[in-house]
C-alpha atoms as a PDB file:
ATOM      1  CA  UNK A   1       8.618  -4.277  -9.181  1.00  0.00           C
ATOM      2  CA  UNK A   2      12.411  -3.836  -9.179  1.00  0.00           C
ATOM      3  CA  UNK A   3      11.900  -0.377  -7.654  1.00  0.00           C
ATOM      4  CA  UNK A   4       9.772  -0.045  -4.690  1.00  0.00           C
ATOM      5  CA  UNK A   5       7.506   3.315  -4.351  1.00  0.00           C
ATOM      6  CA  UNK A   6       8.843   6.061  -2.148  1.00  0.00           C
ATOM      7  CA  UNK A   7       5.413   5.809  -0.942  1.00  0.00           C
ATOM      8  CA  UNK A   8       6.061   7.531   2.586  1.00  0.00           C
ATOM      9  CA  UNK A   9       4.664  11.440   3.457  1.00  0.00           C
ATOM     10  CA  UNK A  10       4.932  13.821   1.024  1.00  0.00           C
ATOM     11  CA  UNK A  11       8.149  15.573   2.888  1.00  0.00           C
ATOM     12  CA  UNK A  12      10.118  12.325   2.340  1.00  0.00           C
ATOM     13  CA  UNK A  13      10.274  13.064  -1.389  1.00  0.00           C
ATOM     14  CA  UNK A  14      13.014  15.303  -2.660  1.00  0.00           C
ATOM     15  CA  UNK A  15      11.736  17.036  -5.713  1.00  0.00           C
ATOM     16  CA  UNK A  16      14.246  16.024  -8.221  1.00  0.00           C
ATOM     17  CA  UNK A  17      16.261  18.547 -10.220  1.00  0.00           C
ATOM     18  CA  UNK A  18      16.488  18.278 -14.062  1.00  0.00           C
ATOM     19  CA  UNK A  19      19.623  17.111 -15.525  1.00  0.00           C
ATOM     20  CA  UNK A  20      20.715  15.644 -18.520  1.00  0.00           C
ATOM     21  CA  UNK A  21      21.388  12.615 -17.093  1.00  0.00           C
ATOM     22  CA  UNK A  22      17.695  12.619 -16.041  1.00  0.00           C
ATOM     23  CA  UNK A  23      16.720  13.029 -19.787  1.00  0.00           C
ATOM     24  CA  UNK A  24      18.402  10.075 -20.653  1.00  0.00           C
ATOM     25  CA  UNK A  25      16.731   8.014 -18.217  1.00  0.00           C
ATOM     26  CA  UNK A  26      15.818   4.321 -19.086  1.00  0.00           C
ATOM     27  CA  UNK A  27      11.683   3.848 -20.248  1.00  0.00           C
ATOM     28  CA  UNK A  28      10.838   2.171 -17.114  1.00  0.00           C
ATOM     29  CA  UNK A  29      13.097   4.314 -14.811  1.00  0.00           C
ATOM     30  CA  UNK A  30      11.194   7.117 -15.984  1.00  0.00           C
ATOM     31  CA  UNK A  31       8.446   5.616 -15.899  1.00  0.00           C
ATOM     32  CA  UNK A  32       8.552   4.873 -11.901  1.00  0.00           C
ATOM     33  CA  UNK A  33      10.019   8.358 -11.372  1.00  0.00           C
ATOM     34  CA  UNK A  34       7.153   9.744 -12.770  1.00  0.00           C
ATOM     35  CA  UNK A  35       4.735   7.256 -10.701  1.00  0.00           C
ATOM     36  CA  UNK A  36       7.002   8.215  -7.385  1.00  0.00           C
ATOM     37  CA  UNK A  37       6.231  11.850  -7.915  1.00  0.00           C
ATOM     38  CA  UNK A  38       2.518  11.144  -8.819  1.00  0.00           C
ATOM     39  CA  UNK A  39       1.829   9.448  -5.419  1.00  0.00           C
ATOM     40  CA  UNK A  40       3.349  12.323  -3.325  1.00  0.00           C
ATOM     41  CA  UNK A  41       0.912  14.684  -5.277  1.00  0.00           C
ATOM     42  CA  UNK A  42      -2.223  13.293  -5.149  1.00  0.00           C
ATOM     43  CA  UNK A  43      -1.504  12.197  -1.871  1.00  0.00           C
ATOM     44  CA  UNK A  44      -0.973  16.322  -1.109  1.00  0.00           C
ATOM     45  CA  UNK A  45      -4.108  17.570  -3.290  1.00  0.00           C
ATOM     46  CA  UNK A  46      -5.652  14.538  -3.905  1.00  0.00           C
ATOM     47  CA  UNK A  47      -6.854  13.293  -7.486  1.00  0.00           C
ATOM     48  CA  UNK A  48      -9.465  16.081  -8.731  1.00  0.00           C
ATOM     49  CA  UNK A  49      -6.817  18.821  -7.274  1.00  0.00           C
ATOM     50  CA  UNK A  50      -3.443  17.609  -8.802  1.00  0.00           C
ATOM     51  CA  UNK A  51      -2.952  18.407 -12.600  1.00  0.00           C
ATOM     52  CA  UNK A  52      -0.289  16.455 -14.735  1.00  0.00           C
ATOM     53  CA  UNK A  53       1.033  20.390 -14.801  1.00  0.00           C
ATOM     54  CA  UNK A  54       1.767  19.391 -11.453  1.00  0.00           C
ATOM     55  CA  UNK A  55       3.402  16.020 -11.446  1.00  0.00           C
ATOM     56  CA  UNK A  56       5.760  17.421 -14.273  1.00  0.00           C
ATOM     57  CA  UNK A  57       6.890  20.122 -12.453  1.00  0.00           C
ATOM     58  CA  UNK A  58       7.421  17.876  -9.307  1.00  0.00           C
ATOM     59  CA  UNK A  59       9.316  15.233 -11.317  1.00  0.00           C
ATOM     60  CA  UNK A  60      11.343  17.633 -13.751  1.00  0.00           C
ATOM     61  CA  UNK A  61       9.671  17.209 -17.021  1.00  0.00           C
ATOM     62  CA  UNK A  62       7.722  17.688 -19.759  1.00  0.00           C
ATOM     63  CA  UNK A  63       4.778  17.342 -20.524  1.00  0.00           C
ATOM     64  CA  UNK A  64       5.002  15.287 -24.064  1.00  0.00           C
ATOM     65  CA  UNK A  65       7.368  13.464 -21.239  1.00  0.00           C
ATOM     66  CA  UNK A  66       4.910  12.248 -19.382  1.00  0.00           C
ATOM     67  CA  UNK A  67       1.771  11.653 -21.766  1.00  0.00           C
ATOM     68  CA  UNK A  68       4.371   9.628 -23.748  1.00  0.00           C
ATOM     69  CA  UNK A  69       4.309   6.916 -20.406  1.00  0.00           C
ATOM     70  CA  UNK A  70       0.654   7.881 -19.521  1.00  0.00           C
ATOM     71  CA  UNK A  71      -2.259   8.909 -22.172  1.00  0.00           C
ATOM     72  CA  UNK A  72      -4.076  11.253 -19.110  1.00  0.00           C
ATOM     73  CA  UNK A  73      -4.032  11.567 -15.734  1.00  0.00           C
ATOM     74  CA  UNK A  74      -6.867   8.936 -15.154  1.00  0.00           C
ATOM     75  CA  UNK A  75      -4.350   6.290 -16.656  1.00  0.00           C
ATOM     76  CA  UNK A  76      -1.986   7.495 -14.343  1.00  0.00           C
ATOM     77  CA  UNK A  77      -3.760   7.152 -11.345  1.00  0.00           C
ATOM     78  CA  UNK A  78      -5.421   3.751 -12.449  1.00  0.00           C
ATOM     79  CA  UNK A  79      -1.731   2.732 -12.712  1.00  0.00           C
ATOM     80  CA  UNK A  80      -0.561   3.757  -9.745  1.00  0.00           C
ATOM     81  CA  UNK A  81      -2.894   2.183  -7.660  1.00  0.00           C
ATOM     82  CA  UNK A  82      -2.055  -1.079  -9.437  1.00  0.00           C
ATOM     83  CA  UNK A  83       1.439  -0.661  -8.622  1.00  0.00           C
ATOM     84  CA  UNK A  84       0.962   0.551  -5.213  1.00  0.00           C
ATOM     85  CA  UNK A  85      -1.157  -2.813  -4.373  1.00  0.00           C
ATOM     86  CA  UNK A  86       1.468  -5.068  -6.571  1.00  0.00           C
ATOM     87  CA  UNK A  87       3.889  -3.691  -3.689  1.00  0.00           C
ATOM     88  CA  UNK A  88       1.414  -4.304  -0.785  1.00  0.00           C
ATOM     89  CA  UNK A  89       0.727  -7.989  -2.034  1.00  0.00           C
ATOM     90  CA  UNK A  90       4.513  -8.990  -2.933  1.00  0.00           C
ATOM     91  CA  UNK A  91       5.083  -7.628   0.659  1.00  0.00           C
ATOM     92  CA  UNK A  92       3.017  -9.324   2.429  1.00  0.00           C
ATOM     93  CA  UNK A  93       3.702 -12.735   0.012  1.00  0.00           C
ATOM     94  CA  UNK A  94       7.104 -12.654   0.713  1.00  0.00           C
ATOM     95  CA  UNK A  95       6.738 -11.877   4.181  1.00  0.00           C
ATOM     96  CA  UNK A  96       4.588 -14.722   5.040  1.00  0.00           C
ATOM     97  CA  UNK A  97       6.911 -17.666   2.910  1.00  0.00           C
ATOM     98  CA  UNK A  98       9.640 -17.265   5.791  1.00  0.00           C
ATOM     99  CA  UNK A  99       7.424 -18.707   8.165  1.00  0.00           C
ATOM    100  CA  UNK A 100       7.560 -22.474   8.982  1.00  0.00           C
ATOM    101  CA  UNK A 101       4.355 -22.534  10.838  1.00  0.00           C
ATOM    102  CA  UNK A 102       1.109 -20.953  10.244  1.00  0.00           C
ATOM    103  CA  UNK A 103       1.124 -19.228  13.289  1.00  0.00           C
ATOM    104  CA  UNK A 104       4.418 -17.668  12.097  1.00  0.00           C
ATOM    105  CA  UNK A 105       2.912 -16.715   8.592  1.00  0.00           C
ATOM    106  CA  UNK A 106       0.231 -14.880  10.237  1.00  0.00           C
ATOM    107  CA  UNK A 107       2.623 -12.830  12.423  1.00  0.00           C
ATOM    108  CA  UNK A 108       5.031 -12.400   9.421  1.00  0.00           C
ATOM    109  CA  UNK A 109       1.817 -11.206   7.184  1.00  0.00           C
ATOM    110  CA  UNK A 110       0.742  -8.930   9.675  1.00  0.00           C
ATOM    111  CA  UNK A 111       3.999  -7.198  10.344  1.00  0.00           C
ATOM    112  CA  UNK A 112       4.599  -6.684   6.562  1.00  0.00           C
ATOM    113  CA  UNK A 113       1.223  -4.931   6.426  1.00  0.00           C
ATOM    114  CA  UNK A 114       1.955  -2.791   9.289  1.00  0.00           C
ATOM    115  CA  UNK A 115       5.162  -1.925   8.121  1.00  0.00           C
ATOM    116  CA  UNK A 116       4.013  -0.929   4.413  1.00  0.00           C
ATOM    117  CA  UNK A 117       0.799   1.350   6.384  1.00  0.00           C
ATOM    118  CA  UNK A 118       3.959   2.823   8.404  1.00  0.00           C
ATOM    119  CA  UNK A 119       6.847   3.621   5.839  1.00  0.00           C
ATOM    120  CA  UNK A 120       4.191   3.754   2.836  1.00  0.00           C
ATOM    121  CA  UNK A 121       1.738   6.072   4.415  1.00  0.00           C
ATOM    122  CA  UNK A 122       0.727   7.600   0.698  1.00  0.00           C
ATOM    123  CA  UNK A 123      -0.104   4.365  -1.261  1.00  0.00           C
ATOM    124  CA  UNK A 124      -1.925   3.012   1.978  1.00  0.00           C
ATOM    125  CA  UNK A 125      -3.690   6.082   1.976  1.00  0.00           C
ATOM    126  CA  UNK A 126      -4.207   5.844  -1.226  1.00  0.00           C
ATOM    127  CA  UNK A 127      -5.697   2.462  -1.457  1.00  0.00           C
ATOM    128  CA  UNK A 128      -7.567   2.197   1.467  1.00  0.00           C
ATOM    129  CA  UNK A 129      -8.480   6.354   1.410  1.00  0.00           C
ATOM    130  CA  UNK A 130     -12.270   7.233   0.973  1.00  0.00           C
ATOM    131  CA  UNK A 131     -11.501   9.415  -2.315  1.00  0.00           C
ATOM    132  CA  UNK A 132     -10.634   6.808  -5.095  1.00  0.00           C
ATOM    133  CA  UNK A 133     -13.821   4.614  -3.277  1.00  0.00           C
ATOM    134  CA  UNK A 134     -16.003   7.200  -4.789  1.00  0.00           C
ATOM    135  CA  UNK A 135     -15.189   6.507  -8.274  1.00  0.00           C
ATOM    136  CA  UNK A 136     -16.466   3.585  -9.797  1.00  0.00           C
ATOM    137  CA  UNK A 137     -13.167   2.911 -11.777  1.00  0.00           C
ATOM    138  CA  UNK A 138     -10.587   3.366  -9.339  1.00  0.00           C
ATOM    139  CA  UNK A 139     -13.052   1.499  -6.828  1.00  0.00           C
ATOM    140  CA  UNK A 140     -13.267  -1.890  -8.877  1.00  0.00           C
ATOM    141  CA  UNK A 141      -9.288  -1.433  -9.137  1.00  0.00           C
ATOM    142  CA  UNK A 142      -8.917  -1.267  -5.178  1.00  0.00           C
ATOM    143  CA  UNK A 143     -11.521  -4.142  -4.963  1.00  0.00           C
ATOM    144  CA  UNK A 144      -9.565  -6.696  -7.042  1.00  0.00           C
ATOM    145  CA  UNK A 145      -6.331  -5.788  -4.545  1.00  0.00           C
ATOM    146  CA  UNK A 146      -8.177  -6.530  -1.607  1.00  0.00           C
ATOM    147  CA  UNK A 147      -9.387  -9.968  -3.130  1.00  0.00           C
ATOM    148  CA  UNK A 148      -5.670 -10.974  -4.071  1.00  0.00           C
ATOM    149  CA  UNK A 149      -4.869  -9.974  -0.801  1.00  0.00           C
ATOM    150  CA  UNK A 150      -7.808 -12.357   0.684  1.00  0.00           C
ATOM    151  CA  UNK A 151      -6.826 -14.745  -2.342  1.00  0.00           C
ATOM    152  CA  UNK A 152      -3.141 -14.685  -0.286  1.00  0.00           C
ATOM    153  CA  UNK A 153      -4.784 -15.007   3.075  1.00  0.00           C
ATOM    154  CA  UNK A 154      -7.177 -17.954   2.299  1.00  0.00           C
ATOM    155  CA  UNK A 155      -4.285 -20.181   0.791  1.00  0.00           C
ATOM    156  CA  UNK A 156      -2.461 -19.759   3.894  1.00  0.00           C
ATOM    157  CA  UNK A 157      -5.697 -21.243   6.209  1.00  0.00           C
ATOM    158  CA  UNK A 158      -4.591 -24.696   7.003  1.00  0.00           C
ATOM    159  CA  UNK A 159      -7.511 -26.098   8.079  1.00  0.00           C
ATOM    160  CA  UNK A 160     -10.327 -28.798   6.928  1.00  0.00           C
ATOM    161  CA  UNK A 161     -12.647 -25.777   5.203  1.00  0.00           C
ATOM    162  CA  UNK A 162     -14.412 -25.248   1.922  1.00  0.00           C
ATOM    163  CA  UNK A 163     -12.764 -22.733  -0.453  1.00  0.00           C
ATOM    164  CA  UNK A 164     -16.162 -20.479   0.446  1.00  0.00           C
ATOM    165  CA  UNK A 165     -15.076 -20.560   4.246  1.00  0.00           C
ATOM    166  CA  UNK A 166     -11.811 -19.960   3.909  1.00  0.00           C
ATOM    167  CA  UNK A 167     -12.538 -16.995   1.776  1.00  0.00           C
ATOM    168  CA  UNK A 168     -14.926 -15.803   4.694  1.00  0.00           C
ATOM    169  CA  UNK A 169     -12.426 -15.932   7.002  1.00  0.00           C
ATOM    170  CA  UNK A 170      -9.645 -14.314   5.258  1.00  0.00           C
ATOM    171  CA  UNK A 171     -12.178 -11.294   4.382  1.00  0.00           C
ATOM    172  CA  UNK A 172     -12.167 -11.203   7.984  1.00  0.00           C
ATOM    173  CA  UNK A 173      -8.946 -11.203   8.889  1.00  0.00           C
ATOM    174  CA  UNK A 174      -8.196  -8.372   5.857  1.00  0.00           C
ATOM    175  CA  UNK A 175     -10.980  -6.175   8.153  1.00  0.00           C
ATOM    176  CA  UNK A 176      -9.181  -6.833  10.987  1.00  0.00           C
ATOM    177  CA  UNK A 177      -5.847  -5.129  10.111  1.00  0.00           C
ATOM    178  CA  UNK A 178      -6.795  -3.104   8.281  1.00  0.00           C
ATOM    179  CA  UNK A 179      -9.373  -1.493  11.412  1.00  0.00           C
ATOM    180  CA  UNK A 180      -6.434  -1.715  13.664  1.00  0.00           C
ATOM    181  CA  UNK A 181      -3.939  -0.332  11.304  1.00  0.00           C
ATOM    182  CA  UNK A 182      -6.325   2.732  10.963  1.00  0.00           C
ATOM    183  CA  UNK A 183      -6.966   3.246  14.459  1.00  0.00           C
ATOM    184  CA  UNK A 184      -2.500   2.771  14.989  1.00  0.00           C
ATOM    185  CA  UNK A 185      -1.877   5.155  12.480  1.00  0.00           C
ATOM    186  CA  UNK A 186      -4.033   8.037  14.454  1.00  0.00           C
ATOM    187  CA  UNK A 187      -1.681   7.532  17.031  1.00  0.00           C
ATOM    188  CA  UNK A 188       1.398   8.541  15.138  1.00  0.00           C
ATOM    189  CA  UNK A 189      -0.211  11.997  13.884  1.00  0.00           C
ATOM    190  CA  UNK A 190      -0.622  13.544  17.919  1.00  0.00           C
ATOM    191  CA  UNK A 191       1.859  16.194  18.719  1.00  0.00           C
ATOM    192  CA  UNK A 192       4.508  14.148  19.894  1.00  0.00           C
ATOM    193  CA  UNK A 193       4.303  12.412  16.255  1.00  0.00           C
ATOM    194  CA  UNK A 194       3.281  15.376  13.840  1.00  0.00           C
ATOM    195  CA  UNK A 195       2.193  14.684  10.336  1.00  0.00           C
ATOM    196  CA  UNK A 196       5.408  16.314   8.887  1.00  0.00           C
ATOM    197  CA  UNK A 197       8.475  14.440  11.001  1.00  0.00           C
ATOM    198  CA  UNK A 198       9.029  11.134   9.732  1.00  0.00           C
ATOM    199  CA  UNK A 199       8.892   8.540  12.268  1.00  0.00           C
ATOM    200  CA  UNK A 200      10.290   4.630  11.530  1.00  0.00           C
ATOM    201  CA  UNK A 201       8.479   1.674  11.852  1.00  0.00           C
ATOM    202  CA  UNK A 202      10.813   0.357  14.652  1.00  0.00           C
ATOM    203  CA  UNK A 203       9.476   3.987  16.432  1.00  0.00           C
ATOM    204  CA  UNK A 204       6.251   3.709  15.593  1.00  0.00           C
ATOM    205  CA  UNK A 205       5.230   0.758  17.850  1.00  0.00           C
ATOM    206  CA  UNK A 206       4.418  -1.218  15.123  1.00  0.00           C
ATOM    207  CA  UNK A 207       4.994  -4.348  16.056  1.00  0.00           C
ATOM    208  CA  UNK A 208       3.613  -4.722  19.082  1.00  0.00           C
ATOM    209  CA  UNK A 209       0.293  -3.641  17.612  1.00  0.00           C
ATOM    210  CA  UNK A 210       0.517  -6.054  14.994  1.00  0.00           C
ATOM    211  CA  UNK A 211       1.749  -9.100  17.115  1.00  0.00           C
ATOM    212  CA  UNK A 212      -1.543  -8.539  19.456  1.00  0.00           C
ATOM    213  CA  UNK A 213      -3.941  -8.776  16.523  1.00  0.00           C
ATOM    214  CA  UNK A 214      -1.470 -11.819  15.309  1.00  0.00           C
ATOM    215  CA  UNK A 215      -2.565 -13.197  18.688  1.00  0.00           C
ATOM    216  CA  UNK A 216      -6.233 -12.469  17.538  1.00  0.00           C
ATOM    217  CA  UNK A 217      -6.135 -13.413  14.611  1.00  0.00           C
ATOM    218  CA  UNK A 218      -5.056 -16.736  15.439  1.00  0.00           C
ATOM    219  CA  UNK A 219      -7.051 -17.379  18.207  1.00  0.00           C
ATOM    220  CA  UNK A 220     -10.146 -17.272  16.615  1.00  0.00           C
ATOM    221  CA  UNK A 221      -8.936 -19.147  13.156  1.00  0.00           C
ATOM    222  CA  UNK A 222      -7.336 -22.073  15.723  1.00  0.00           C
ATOM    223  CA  UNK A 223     -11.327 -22.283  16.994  1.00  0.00           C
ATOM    224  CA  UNK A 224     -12.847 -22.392  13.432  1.00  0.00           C
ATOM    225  CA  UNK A 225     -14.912 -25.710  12.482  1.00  0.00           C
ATOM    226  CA  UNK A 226     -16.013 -26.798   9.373  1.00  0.00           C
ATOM    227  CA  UNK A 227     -20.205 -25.756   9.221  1.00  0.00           C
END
């Protein structure tokens, strides 16, 4: 995407005003306005509870704006977690190609999936949330994410393994951050962290969570044998 999501808490989102120069906005710059506004709403209400009423009034427009982009709200949600995971993936991709050693992909792969759960709270929330698992539709979208992450994690294991192992494996190691990313992000929602002050991922602790489950991680794919 050549805009990334302001995908962070809900309070990190200035509702924007409407302008005239807003009207005139490029197709696809409205488009991701409208998609920025949408995450910070259903991430507030959730899907069932946010109308398009809603998302208009939180991204200054119309309604014959938005259905012009989007044909309902289903769309709109199908869409954004599409482009929510897009960002996760390409994160994580480009993250891990610095690396000259596998070791160092792993690290780089973890901290770019830390750091998306940290300063992307919403979208995480929104992909790996319980609500959109309990609709078949939005499921099956979140499902195909996860395998192009594993998809991205298997073609990284350099190791004398069948296509079927490595896939294993990297289903594993998906499981693996994204438990411990669950269990770090409790810790940032305590007092000292509440829900509604921002904290950044060089605050949050981030990285030393996700270089001891690099450390893991690669201690138990270094002792993997072919079966």
């Amino acid at each position: 995407m050549a805009t990334t999501l302001l995908a962070g808490r809900a309070d990190q989102v200035k509702k924007p005003k409407t302008t005239t120069r807003q009207s005139r906005l490029p197709a696809p710059e409205r488009r991701m306005l409208l998609i920025n506004q949408a995450l910070q709403c259903f991430s507030k209400s959730g899907y069932h509870a946010t109308s398009m009423d809603e998302i208009c009034a939180a991204a200054g427009v119309t309604k014959p704006v938005i259905y012009r982009h989007f044909s309902s709200k289903r769309q709109l949600y199908s869409d954004l977690i599409r482009e929510v995971g897009d960002e996760l993936c390409n994160s994580i991709r480009l993250a891990a190609e610095k690396g000259e050693t596998l070791h160092k992909r792993v690290e780089l792969g973890f901290e770019a999936y830390f750091r998306f759960a940290c300063e992307s709270r919403a979208g995480y929330e929104l992909l790996f949330g319980s609500g959109p698992r309990r609709d078949p539709e939005f499921k099956d979208a979140i499902e195909k994410i996860e395998s192009e992450i594993a998809d991205l994690v298997s073609s990284k294991i350099e190791a004398d393994l069948d296509e079927t192992h490595k896939a294993f494996l990297a289903l594993g190691v998906i499981s693996l951050a994204e438990g411990t990313v669950r269990r770090w992000l409790a810790t940032l929602d305590p007092v000292e962290h509440p829900q509604h002050k921002p904290i950044s991922y060089e605050e949050s602790g981030a990285q030393l969570w996700a270089s001891r489950v690099t450390d893991l991680a690669w201690a138990g794919l270094r002792g993997i044998r072919r079966d």
